[in-house]
C-alpha atoms as a PDB file:
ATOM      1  CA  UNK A   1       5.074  24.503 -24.709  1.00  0.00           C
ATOM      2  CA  UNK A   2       6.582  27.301 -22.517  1.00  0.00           C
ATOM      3  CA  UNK A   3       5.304  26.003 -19.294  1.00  0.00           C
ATOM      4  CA  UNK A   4       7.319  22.754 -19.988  1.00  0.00           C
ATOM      5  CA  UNK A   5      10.150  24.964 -18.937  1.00  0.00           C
ATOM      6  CA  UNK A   6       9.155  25.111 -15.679  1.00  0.00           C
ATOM      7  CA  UNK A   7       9.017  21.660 -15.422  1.00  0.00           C
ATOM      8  CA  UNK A   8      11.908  18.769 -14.098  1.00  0.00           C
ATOM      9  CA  UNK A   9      12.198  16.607 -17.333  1.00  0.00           C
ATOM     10  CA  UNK A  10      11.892  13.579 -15.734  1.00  0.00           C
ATOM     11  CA  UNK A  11       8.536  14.874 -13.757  1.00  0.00           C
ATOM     12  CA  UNK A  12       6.719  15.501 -17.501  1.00  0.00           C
ATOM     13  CA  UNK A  13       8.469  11.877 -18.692  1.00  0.00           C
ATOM     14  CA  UNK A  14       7.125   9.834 -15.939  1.00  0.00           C
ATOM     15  CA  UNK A  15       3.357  11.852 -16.822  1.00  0.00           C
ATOM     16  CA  UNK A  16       3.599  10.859 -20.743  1.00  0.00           C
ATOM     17  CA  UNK A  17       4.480   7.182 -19.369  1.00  0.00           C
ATOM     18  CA  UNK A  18       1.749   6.761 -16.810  1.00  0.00           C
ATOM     19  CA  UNK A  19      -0.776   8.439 -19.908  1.00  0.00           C
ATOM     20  CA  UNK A  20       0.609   5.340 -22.048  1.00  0.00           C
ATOM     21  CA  UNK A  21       0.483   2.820 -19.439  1.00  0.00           C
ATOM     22  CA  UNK A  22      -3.512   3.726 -18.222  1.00  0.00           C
ATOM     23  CA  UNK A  23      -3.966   4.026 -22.396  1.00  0.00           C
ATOM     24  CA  UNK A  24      -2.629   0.591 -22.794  1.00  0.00           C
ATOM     25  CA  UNK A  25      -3.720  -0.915 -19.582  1.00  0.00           C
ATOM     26  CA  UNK A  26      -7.363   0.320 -20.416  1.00  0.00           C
ATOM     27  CA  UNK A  27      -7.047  -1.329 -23.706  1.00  0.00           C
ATOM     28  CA  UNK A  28      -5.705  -4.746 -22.736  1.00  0.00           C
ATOM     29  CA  UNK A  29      -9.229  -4.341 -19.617  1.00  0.00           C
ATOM     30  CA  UNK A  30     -11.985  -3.778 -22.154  1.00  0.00           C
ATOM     31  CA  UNK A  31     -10.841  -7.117 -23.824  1.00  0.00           C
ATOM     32  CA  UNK A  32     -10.934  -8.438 -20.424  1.00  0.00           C
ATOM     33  CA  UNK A  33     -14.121  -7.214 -19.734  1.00  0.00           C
ATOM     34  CA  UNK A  34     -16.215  -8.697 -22.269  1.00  0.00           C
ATOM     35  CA  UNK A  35     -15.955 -12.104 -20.156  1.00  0.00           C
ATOM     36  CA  UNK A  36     -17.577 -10.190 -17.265  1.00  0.00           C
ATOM     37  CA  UNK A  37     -22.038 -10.072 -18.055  1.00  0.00           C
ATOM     38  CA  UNK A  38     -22.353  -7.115 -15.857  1.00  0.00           C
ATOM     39  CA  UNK A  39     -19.423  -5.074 -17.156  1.00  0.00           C
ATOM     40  CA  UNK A  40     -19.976  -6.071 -20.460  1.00  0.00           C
ATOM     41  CA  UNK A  41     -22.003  -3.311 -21.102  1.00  0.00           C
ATOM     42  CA  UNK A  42     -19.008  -0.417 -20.167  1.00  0.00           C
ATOM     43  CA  UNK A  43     -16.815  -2.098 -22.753  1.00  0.00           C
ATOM     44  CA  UNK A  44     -16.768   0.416 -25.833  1.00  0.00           C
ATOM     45  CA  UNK A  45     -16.549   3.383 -23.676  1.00  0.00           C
ATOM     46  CA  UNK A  46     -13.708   1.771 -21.766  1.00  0.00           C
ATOM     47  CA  UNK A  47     -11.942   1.324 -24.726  1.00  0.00           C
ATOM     48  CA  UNK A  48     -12.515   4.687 -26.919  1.00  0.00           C
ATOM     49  CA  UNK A  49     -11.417   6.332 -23.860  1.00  0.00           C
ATOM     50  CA  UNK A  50      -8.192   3.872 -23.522  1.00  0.00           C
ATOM     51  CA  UNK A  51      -7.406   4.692 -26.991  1.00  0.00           C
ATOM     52  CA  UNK A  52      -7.693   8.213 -26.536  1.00  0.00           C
ATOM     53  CA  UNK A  53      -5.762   8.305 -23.419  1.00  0.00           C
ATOM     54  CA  UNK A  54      -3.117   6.292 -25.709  1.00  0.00           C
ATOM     55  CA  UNK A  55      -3.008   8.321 -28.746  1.00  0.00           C
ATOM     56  CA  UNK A  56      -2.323  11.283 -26.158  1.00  0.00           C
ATOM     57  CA  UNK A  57       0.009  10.266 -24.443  1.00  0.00           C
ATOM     58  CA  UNK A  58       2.328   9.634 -27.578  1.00  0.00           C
ATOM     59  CA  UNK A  59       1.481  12.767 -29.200  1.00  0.00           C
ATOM     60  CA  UNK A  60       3.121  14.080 -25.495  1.00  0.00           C
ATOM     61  CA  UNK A  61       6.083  12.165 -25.794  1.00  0.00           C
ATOM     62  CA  UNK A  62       6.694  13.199 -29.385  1.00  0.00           C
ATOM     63  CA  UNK A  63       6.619  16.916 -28.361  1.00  0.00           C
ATOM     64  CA  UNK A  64       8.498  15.791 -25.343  1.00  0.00           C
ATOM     65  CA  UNK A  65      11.315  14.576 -27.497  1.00  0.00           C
ATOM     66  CA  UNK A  66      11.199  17.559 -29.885  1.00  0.00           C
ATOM     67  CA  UNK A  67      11.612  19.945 -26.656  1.00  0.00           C
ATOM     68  CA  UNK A  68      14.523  17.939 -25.371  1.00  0.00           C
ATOM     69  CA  UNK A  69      16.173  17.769 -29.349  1.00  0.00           C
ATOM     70  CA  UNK A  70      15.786  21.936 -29.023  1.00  0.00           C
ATOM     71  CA  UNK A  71      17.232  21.615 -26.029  1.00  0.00           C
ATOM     72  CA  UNK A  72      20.316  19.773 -26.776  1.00  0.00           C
ATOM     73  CA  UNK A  73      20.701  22.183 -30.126  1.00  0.00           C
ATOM     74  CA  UNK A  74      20.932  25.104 -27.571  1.00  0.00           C
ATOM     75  CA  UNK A  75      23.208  23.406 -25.430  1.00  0.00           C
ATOM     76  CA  UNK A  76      26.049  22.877 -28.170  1.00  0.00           C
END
């Protein structure tokens, strides 16, 4: 977590939000998708990969968080 140092915060916040937003977007498409015959087919993939994408990006925002909580302790 030393690189996030390096970093603007609100360059690695705007990261873990686009990682949520494709996660949930992705999501929200495969149930889309299963209207489509053709496209049908790429629906499970779609949405492991959404979820995955999802799960990630949280994970990043919870050690985001953490950093900035260290952070603030150091300030005071």
């Amino acid at each position: 977590m030393w690189v996030l140092q390096f970093l603007p915060d609100s360059f690695i916040l705007y990261v873990v939000y686009c990682f949520n937003a494709l996660g949930a977007i992705g999501i929200l498409a495969s149930y889309v998708i299963k209207v489509i015959p053709f496209l049908n087919i790429y629906r499970t993939p779609i949405q492991l990969l959404s979820i995955v994408i999802f799960c990630a990006g949280i994970y990043w925002y919870g050690g985001y968080d953490n950093e900035m909580q260290w952070r603030a302790r150091v300030t005071k």
